[in-house]
C-alpha atoms as a PDB file:
ATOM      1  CA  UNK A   1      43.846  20.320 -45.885  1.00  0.00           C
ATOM      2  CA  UNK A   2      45.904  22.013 -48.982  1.00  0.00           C
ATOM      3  CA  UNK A   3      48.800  21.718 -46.702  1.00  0.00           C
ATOM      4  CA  UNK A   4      48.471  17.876 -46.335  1.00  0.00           C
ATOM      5  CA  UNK A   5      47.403  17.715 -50.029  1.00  0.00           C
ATOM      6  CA  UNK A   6      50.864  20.025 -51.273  1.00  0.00           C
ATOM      7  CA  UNK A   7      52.976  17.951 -49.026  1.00  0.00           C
ATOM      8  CA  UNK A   8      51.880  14.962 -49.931  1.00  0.00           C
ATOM      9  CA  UNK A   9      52.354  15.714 -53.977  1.00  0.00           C
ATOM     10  CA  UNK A  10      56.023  16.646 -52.963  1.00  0.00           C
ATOM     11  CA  UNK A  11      56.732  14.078 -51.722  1.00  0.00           C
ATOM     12  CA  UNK A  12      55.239  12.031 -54.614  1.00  0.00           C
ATOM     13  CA  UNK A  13      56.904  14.247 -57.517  1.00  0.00           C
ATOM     14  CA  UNK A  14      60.228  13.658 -56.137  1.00  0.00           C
ATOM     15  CA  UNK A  15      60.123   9.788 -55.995  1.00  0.00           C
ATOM     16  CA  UNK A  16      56.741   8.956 -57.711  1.00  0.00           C
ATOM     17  CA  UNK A  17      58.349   5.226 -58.845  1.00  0.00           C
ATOM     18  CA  UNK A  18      57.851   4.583 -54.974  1.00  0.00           C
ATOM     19  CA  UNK A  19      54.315   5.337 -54.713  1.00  0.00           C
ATOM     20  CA  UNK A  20      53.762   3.963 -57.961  1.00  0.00           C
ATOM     21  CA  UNK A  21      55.692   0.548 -56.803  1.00  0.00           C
ATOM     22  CA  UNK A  22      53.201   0.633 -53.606  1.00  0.00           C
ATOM     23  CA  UNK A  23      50.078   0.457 -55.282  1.00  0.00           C
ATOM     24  CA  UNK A  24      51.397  -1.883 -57.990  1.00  0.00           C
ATOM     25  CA  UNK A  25      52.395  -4.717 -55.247  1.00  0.00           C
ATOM     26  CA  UNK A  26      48.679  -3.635 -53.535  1.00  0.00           C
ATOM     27  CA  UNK A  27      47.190  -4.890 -56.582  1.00  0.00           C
ATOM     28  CA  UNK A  28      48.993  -7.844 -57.505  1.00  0.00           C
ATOM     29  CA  UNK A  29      49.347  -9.488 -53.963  1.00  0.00           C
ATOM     30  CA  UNK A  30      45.367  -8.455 -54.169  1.00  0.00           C
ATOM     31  CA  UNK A  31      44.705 -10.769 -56.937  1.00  0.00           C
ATOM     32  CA  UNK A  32      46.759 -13.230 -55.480  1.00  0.00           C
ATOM     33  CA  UNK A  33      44.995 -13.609 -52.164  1.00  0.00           C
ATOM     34  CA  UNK A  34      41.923 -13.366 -54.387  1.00  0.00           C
ATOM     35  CA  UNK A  35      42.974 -16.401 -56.521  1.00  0.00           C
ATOM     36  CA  UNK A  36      44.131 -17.962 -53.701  1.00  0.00           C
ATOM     37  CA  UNK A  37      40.212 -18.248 -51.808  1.00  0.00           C
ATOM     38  CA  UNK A  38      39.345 -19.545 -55.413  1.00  0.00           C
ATOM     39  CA  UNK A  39      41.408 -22.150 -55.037  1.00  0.00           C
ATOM     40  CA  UNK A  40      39.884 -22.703 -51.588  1.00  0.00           C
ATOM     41  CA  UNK A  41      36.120 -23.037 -53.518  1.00  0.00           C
ATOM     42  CA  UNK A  42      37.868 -24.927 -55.975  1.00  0.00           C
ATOM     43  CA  UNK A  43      39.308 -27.820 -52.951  1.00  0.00           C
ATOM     44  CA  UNK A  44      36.144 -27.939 -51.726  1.00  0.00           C
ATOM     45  CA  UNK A  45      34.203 -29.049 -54.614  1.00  0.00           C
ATOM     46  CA  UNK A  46      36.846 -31.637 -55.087  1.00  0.00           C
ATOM     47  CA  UNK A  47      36.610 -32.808 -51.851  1.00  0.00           C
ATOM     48  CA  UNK A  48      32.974 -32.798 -52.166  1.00  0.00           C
ATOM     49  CA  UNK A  49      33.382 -34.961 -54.968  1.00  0.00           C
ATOM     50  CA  UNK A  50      36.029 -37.291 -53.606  1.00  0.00           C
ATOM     51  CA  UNK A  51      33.472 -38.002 -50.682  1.00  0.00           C
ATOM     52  CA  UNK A  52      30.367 -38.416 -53.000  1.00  0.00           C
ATOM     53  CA  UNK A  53      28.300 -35.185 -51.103  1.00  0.00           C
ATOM     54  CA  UNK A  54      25.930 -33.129 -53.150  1.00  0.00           C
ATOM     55  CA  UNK A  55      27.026 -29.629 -53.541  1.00  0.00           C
ATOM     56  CA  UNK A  56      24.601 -26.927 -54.498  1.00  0.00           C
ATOM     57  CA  UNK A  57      24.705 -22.973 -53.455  1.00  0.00           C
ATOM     58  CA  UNK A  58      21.812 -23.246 -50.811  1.00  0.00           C
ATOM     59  CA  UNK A  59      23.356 -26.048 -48.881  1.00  0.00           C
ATOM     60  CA  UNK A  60      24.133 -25.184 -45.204  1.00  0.00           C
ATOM     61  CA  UNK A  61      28.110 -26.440 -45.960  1.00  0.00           C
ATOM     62  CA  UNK A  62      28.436 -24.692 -49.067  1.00  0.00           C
ATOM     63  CA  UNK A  63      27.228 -21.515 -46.820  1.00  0.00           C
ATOM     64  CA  UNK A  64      28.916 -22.378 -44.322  1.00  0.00           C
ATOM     65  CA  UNK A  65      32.458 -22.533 -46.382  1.00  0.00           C
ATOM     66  CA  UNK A  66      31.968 -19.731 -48.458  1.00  0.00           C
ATOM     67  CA  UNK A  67      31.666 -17.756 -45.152  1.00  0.00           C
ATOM     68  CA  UNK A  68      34.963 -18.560 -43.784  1.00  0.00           C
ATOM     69  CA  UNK A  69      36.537 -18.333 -46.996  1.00  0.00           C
ATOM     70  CA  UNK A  70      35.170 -14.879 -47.536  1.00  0.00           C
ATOM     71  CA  UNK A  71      36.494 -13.615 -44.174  1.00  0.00           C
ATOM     72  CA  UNK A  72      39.779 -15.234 -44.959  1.00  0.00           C
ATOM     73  CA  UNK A  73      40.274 -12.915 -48.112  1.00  0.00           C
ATOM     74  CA  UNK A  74      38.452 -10.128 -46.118  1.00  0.00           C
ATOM     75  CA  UNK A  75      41.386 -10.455 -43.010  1.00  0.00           C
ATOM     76  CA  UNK A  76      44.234 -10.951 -45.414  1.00  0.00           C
ATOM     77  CA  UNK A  77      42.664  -7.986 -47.590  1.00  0.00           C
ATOM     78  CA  UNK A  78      42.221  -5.393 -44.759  1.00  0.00           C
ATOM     79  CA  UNK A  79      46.294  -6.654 -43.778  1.00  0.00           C
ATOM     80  CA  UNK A  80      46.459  -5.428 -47.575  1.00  0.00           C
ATOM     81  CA  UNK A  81      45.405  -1.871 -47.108  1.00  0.00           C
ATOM     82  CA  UNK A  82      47.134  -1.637 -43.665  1.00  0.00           C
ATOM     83  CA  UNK A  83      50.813  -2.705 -45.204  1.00  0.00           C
ATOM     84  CA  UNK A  84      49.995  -0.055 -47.955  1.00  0.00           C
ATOM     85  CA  UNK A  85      49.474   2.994 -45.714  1.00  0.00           C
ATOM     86  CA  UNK A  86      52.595   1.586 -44.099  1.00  0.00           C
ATOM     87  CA  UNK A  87      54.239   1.533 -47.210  1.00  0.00           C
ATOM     88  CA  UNK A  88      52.624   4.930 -48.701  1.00  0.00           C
ATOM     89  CA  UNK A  89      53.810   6.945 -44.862  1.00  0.00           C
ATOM     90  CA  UNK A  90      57.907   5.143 -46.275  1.00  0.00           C
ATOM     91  CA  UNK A  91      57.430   6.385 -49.061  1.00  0.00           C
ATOM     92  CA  UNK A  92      56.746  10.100 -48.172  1.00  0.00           C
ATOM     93  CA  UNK A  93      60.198   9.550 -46.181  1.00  0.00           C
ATOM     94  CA  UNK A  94      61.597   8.978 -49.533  1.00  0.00           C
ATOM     95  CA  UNK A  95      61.797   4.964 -48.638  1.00  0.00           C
ATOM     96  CA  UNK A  96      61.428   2.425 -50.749  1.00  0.00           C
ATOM     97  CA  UNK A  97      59.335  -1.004 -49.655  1.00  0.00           C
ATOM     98  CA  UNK A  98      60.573  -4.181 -50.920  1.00  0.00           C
ATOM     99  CA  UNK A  99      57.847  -7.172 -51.739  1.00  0.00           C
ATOM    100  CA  UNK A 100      59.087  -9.096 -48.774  1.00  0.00           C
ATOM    101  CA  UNK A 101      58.765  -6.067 -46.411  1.00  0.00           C
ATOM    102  CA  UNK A 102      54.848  -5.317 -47.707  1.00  0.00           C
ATOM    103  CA  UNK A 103      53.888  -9.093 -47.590  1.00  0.00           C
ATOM    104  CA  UNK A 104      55.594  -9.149 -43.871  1.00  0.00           C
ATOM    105  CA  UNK A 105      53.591  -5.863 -42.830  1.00  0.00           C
ATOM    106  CA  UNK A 106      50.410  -7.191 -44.194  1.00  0.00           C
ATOM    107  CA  UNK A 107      50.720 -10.318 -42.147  1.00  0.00           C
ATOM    108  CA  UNK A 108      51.412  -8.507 -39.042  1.00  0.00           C
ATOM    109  CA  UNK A 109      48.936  -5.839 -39.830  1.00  0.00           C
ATOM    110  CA  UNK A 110      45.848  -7.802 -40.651  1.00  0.00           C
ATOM    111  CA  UNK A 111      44.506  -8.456 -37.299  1.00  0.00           C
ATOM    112  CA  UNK A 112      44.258  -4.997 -36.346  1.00  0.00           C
ATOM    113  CA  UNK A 113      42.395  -4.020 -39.568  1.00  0.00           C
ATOM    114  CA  UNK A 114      40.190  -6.962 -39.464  1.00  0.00           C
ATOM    115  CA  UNK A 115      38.990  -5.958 -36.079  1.00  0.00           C
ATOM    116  CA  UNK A 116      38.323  -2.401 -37.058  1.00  0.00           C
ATOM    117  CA  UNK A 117      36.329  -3.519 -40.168  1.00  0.00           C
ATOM    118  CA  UNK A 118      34.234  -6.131 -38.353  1.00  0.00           C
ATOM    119  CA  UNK A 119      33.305  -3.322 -35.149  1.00  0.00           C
ATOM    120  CA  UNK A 120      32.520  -0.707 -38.400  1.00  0.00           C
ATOM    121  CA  UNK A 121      30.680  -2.916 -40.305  1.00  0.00           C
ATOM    122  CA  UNK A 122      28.684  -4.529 -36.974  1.00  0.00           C
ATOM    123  CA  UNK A 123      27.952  -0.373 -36.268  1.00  0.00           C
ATOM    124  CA  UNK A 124      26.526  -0.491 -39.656  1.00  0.00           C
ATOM    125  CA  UNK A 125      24.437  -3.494 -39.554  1.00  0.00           C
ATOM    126  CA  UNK A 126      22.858  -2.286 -36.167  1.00  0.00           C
ATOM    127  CA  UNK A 127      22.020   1.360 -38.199  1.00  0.00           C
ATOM    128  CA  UNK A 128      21.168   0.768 -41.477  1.00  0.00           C
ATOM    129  CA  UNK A 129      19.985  -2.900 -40.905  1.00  0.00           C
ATOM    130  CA  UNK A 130      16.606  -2.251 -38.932  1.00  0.00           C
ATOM    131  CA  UNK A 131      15.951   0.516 -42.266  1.00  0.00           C
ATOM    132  CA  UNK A 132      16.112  -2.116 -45.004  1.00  0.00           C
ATOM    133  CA  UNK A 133      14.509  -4.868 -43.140  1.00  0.00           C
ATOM    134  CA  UNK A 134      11.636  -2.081 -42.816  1.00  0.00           C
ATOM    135  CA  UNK A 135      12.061  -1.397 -46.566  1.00  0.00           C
ATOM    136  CA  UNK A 136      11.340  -4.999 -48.046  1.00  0.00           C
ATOM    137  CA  UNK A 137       9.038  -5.789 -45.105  1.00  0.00           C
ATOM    138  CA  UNK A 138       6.417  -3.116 -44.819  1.00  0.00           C
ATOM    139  CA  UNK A 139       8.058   0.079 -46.921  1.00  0.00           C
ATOM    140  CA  UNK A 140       8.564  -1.190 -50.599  1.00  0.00           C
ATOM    141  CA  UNK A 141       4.931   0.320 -51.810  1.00  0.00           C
ATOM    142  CA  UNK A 142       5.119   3.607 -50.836  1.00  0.00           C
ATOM    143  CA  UNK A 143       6.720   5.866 -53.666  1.00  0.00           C
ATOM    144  CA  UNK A 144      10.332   7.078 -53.004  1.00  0.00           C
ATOM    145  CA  UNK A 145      11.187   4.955 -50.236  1.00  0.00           C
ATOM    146  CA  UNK A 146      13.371   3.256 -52.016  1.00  0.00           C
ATOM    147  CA  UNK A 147      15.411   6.102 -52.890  1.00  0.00           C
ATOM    148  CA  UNK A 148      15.147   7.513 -49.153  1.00  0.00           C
ATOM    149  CA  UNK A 149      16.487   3.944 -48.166  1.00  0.00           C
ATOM    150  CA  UNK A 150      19.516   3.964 -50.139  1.00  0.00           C
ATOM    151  CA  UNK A 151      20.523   7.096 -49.551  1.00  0.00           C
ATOM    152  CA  UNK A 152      20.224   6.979 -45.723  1.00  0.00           C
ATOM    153  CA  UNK A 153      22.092   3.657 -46.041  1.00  0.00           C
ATOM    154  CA  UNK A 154      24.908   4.993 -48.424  1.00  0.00           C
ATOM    155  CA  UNK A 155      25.125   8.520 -46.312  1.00  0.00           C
ATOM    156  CA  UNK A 156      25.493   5.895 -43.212  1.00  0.00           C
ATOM    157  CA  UNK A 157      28.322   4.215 -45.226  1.00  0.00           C
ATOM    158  CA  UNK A 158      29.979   7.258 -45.662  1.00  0.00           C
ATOM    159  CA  UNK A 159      30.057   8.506 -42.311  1.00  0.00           C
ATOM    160  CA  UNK A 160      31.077   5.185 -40.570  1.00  0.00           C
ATOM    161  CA  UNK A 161      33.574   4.680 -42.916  1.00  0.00           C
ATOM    162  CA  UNK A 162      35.045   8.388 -43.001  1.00  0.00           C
ATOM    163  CA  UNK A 163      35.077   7.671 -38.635  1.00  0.00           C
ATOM    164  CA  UNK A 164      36.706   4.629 -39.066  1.00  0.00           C
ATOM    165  CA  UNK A 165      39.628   5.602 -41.827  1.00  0.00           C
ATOM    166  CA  UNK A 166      42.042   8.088 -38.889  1.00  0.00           C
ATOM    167  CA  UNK A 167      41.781   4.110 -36.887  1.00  0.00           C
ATOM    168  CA  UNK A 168      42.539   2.089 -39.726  1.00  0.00           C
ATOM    169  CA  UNK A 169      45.344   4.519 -40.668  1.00  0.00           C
ATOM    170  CA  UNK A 170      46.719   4.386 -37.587  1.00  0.00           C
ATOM    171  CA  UNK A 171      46.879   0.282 -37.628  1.00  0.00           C
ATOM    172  CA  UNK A 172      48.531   0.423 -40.972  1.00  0.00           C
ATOM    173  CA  UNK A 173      50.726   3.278 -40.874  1.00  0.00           C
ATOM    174  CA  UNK A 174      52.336   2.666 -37.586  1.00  0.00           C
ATOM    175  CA  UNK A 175      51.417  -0.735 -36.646  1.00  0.00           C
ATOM    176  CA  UNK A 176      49.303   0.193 -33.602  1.00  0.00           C
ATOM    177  CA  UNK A 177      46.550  -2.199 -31.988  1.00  0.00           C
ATOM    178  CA  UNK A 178      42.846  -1.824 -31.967  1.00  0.00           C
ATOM    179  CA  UNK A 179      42.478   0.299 -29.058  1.00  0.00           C
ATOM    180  CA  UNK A 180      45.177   2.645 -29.784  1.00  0.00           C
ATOM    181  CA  UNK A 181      44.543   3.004 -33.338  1.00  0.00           C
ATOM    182  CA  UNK A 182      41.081   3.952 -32.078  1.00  0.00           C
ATOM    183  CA  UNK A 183      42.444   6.570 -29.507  1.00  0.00           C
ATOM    184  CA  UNK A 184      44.241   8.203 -32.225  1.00  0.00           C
ATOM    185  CA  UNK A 185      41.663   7.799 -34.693  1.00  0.00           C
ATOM    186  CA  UNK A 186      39.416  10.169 -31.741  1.00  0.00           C
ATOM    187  CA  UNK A 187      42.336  12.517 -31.548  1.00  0.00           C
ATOM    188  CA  UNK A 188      42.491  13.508 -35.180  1.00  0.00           C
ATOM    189  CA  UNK A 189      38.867  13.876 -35.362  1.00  0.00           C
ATOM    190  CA  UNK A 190      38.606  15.989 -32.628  1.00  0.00           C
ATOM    191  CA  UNK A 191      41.424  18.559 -33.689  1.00  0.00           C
ATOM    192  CA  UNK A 192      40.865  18.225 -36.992  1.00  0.00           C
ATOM    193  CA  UNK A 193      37.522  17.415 -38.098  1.00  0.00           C
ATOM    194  CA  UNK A 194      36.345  19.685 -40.493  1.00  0.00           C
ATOM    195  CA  UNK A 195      39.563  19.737 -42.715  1.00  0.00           C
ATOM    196  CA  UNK A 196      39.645  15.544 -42.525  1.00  0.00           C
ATOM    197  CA  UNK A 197      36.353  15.587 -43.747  1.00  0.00           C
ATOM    198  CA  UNK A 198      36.789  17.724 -46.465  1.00  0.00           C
ATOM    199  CA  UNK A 199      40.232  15.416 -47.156  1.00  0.00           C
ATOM    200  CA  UNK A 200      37.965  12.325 -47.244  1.00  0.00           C
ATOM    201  CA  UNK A 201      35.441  13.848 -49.827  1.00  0.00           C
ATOM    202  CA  UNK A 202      38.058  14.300 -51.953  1.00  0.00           C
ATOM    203  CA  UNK A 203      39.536  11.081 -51.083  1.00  0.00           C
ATOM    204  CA  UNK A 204      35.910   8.910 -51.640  1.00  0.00           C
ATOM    205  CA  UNK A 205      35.924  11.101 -55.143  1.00  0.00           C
ATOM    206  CA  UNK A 206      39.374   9.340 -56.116  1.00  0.00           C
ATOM    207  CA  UNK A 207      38.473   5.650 -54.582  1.00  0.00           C
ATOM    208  CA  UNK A 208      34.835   6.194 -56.880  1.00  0.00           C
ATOM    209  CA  UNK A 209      37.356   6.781 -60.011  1.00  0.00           C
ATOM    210  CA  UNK A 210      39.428   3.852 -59.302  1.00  0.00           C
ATOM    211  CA  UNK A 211      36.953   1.877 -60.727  1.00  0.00           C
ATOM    212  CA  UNK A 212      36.472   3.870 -63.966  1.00  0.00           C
ATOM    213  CA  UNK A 213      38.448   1.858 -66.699  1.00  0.00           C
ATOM    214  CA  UNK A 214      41.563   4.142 -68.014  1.00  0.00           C
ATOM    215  CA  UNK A 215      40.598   6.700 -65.811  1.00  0.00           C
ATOM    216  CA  UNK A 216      41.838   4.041 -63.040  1.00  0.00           C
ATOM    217  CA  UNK A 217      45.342   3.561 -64.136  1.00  0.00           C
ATOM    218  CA  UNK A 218      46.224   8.080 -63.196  1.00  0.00           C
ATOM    219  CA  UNK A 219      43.916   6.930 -60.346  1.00  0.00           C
ATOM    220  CA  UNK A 220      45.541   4.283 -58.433  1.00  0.00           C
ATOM    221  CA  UNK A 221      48.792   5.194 -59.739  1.00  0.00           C
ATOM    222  CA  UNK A 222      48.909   9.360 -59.162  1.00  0.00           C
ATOM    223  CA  UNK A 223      45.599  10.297 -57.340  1.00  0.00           C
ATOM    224  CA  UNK A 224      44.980   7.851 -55.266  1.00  0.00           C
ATOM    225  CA  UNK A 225      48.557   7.328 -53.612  1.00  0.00           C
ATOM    226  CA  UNK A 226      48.537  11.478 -53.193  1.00  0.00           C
ATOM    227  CA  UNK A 227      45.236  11.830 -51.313  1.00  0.00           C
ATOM    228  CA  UNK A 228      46.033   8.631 -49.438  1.00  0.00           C
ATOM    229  CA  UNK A 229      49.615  10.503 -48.277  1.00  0.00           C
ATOM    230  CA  UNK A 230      47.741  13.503 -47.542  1.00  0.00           C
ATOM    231  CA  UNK A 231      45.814  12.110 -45.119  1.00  0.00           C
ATOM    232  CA  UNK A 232      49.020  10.216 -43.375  1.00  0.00           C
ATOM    233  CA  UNK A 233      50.445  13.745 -43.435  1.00  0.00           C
ATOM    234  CA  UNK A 234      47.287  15.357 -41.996  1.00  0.00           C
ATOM    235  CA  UNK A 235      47.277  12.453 -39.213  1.00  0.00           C
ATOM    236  CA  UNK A 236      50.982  12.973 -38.482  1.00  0.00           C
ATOM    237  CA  UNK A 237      50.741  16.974 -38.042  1.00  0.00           C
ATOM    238  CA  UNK A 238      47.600  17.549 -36.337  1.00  0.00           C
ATOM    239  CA  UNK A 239      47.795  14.003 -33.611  1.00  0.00           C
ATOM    240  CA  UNK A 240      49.990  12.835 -30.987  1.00  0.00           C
ATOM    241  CA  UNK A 241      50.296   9.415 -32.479  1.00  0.00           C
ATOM    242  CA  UNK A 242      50.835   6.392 -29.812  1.00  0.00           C
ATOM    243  CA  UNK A 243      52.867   4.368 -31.961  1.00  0.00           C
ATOM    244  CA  UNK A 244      54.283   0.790 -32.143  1.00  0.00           C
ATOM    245  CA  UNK A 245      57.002   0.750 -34.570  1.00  0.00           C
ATOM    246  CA  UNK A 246      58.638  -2.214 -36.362  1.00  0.00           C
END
């Protein structure tokens, strides 16, 4: 794990403008997808209005749009974080990534990721669902159970995710499909558990401080592109990767 974590800060002292540029373009084209399903809401209304139909949050159409609009930022986001482990594993081989080259792997890169995220959150619905139906239906007056129910669902959202990263890695950092992003996902896990978990803690610890104003900027600017590189490293020295290059 120190290994990964000292060659991954290499690689970022000697050209940390490239990591730096990575998570930059992350953000922005972010916010711009995110506007973007806005503007979606925003056409609907309009339309709404245009045909004279009643629009209120409960409606079944309202719902019903909101829905597909959500998984359209949701597939174009997950294309997002696949394009910027792609980008992250260049720049550890002292690459650069040009806007039109992280755009073009986050198009071709989205329906991998989307698939992952959908089978890991569907895993978590079928674990932590039946718990928190139990909760609000028959659990809510006895004392603690609230506390036992989040933490069993956020110790459940922990694991599946830390199971699910090595896959989603795989699908972003060398482009490979469902299946074989899952096989190597397995293959890291297996001959490299412990340390990978240990590199996740540390990596959940950054993600959490991403979201701590000022802290964020050395975040998602210095920690967060390091322990993101350390587990591309980790993947690359410890798994035969099946790979499907550009």
């Amino acid at each position: 794990m120190l290994a990964d974590l000292t060659r991954a800060f290499n690689a970022y002292s000697k050209k940390p403008f490239n990591f730096a540029w990575c998570s930059f373009v992350y953000i922005v084209l972010l916010a711009l997808f995110a506007l973007a399903c806005v503007g979606l809401f925003i056409l609907y209304f309009l339309l709404a209005s245009v045909f004279n139909k009643t629009v209120s949050a409960g409606s079944l159409s309202t719902m019903i749009v909101s829905v597909m609009i959500a998984l359209v930022f949701l597939f174009f986001a997950n294309g997002l974080n696949g394009a910027l482990a792609r980008a992250y594993r260049r720049s550890m081989g002292k690459e650069k990534t040009s806007l039109m080259a992280f755009f073009s792997d986050t198009l071709s890169r989205a329906p991998a990721t989307f698939a992952l995220m959908l089978t890991r959150d569907l895993i978590w619905l079928v674990l932590v669902g039946p718990v928190i139906v139990a909760y609000v239906l028959a659990l809510q007056a006895y004392a603690y159970a609230d506390i036992a129910a989040a933490a069993y669902a956020l110790f459940m959202t922990f694991v599946l995710h830390m199971l699910f990263t090595p896959a989603l890695l795989s699908a972003g950092a060398y482009g490979t499909g469902m299946i074989a992003s899952l096989r190597n996902g397995f293959r890291l896990l297996r001959n490299k558990h412990v340390y990978f978990i240990g590199l996740y803690a540390v990596f959940a610890v950054v993600w959490l401080l991403s979201f701590v104003p000022l802290v964020q900027l050395a975040t998602l600017f210095f920690a967060y592109p390091v322990a993101y590189a350390a587990m591309l490293s980790m993947m690359e020295s410890g798994v035969r990767m099946e790979t499907e290059e550009d």
